[in-house]
C-alpha atoms as a PDB file:
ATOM      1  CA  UNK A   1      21.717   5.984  -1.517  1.00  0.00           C
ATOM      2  CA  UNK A   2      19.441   5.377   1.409  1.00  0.00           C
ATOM      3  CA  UNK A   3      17.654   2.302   3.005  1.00  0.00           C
ATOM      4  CA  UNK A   4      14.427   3.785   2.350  1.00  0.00           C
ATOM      5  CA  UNK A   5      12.278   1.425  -0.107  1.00  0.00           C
ATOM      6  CA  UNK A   6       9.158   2.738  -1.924  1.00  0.00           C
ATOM      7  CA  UNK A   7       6.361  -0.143  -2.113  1.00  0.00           C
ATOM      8  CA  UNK A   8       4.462   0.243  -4.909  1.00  0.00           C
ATOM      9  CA  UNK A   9       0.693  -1.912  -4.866  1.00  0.00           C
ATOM     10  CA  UNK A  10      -1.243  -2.025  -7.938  1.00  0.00           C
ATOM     11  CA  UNK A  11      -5.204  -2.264  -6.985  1.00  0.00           C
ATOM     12  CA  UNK A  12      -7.880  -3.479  -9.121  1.00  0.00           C
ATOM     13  CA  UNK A  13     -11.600  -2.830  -7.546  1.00  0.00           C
ATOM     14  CA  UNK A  14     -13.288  -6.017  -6.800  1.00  0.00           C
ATOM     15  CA  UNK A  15     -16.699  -7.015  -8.336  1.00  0.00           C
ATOM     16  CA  UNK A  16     -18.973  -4.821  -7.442  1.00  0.00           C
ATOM     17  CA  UNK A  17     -16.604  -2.666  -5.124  1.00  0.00           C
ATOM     18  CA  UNK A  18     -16.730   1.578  -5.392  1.00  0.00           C
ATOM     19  CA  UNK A  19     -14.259   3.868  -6.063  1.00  0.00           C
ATOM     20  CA  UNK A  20     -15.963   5.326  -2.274  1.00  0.00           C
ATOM     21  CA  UNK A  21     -15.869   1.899  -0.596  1.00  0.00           C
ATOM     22  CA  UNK A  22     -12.081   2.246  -1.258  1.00  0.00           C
ATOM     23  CA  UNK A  23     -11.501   5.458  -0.430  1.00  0.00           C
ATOM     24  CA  UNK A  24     -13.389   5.156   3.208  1.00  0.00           C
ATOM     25  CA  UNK A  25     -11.577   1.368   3.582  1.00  0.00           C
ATOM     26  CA  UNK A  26      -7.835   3.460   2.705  1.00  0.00           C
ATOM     27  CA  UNK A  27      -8.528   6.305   5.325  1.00  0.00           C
ATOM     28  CA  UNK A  28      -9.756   3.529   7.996  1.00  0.00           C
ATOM     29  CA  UNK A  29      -6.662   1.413   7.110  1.00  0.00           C
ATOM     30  CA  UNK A  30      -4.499   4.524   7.151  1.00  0.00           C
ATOM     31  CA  UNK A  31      -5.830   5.428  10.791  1.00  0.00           C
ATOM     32  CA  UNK A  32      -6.463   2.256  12.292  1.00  0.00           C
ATOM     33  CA  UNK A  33      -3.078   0.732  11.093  1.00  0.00           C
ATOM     34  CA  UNK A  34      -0.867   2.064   8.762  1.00  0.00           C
ATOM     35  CA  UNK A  35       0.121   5.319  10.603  1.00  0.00           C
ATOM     36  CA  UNK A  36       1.494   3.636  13.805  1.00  0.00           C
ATOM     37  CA  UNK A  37       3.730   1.206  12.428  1.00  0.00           C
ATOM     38  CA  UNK A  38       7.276   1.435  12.738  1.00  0.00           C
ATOM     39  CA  UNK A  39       9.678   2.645   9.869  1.00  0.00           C
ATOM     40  CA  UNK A  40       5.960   4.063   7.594  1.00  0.00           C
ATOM     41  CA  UNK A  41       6.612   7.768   6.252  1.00  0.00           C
ATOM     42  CA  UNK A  42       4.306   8.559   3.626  1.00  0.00           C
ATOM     43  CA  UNK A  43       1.350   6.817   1.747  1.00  0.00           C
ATOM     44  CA  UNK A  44       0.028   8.250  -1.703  1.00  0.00           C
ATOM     45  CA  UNK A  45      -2.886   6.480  -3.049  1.00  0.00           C
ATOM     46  CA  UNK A  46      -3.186   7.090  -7.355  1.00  0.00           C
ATOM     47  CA  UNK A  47      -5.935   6.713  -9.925  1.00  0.00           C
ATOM     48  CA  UNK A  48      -4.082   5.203 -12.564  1.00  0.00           C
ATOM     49  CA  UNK A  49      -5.428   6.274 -16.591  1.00  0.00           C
ATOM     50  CA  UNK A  50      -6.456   2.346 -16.624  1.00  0.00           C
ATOM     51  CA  UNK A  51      -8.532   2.485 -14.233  1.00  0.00           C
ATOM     52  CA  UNK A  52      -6.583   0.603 -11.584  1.00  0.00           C
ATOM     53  CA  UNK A  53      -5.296   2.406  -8.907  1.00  0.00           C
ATOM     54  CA  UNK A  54      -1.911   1.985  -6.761  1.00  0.00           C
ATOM     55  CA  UNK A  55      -0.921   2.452  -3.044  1.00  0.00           C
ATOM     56  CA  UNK A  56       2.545   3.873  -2.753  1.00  0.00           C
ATOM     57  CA  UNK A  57       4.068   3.640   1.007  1.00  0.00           C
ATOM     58  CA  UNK A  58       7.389   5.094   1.458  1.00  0.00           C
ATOM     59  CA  UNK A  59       9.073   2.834   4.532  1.00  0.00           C
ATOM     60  CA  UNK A  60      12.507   3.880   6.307  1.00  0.00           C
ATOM     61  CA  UNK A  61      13.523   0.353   4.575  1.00  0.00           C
ATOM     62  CA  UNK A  62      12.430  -3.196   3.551  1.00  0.00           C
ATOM     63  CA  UNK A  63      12.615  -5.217   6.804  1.00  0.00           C
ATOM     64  CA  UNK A  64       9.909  -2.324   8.545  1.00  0.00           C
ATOM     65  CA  UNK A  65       7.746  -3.425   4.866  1.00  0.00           C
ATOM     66  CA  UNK A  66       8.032  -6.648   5.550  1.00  0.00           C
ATOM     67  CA  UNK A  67       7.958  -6.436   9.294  1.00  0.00           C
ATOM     68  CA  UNK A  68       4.279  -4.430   8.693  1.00  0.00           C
ATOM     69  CA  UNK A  69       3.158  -7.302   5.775  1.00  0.00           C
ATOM     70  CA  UNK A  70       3.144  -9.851   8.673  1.00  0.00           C
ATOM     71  CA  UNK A  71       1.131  -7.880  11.112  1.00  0.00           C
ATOM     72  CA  UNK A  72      -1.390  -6.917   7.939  1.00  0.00           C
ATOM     73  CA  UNK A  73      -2.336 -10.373   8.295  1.00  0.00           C
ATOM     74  CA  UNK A  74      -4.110 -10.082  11.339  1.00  0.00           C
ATOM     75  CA  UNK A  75      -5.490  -6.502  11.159  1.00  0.00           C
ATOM     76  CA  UNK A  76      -9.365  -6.017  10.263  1.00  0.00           C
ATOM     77  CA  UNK A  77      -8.984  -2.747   8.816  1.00  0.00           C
ATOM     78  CA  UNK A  78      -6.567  -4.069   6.426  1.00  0.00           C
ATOM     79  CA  UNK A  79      -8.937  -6.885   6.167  1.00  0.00           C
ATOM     80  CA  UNK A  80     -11.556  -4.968   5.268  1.00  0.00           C
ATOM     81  CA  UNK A  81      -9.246  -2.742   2.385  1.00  0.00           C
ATOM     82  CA  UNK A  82      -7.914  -5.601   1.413  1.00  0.00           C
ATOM     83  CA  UNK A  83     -11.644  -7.229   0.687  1.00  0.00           C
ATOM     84  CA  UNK A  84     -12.034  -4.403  -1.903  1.00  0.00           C
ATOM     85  CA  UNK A  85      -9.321  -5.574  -3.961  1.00  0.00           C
ATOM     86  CA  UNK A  86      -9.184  -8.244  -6.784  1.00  0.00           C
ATOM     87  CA  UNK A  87      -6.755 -10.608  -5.465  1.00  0.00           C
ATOM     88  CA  UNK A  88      -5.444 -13.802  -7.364  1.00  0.00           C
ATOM     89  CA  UNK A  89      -3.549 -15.592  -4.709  1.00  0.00           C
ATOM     90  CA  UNK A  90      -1.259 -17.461  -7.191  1.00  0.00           C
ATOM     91  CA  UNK A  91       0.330 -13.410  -8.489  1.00  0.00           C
ATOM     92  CA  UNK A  92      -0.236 -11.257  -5.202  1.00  0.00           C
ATOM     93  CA  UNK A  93       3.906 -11.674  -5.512  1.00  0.00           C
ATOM     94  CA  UNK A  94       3.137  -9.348  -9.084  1.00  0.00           C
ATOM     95  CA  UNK A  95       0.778  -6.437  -7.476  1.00  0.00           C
ATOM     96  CA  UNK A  96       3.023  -5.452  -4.814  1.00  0.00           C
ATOM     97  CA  UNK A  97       6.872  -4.501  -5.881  1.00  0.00           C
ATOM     98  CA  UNK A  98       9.559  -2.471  -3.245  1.00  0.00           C
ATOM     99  CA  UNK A  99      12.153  -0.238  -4.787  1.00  0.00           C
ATOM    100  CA  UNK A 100      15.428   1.189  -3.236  1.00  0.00           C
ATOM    101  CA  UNK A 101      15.036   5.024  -3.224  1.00  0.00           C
ATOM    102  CA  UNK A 102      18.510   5.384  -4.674  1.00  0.00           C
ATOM    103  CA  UNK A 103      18.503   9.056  -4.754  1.00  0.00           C
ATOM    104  CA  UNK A 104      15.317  12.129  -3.987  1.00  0.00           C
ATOM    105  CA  UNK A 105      15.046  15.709  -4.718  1.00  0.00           C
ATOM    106  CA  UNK A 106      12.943  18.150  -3.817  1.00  0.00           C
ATOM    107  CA  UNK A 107      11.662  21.445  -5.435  1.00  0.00           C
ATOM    108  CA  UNK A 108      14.453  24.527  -4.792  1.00  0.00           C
END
């Protein structure tokens, strides 16, 4: 087992929001944020077959997630990715879930 922790973020497109608007916010999050924080390895970002979407962040472990949650708060390119997304403030605890990579493998 390792302490790295997969975050998994379910995204539903806000009213009037593009499947391009998100795209260009998630590559000016990625480079304006997201790729010099501490403990971040990999970010996939999936079209789900409902039409949703999810953000899945691979982070060396859960304190550099949540460490990186706080300073999301105050970023404007996460503000403006963020402002693409149907958020319900009462079950933003439901759209984001971390799991314990408990084991990986890899092709060979």
């Amino acid at each position: 087992m390792t302490d790295q922790v997969l975050e998994l973020a379910t995204i539903t497109l806000a009213d009037g929001a593009t499947e391009a608007q998100l795209l260009a916010a998630s590559d000016h999050f990625q480079r304006a944020f997201l790729s010099g924080q501490d403990g971040f390895l990999r970010r996939d970002m999936v079209r789900r077959g409902d039409g949703t979407y999810s953000d899945v962040i691979l982070w060396e472990s859960r304190a550099h997630a949540d460490a990186v949650f706080e300073k999301a708060q105050k970023s404007e390119a996460c503000s403006a990715y963020f402002g693409l997304m149907k958020m319900d403030p009462d079950t933003m605890d439901e759209a984001v879930e971390h799991c314990t990579i408990m084991h990986s493998f890899q092709k060979g």
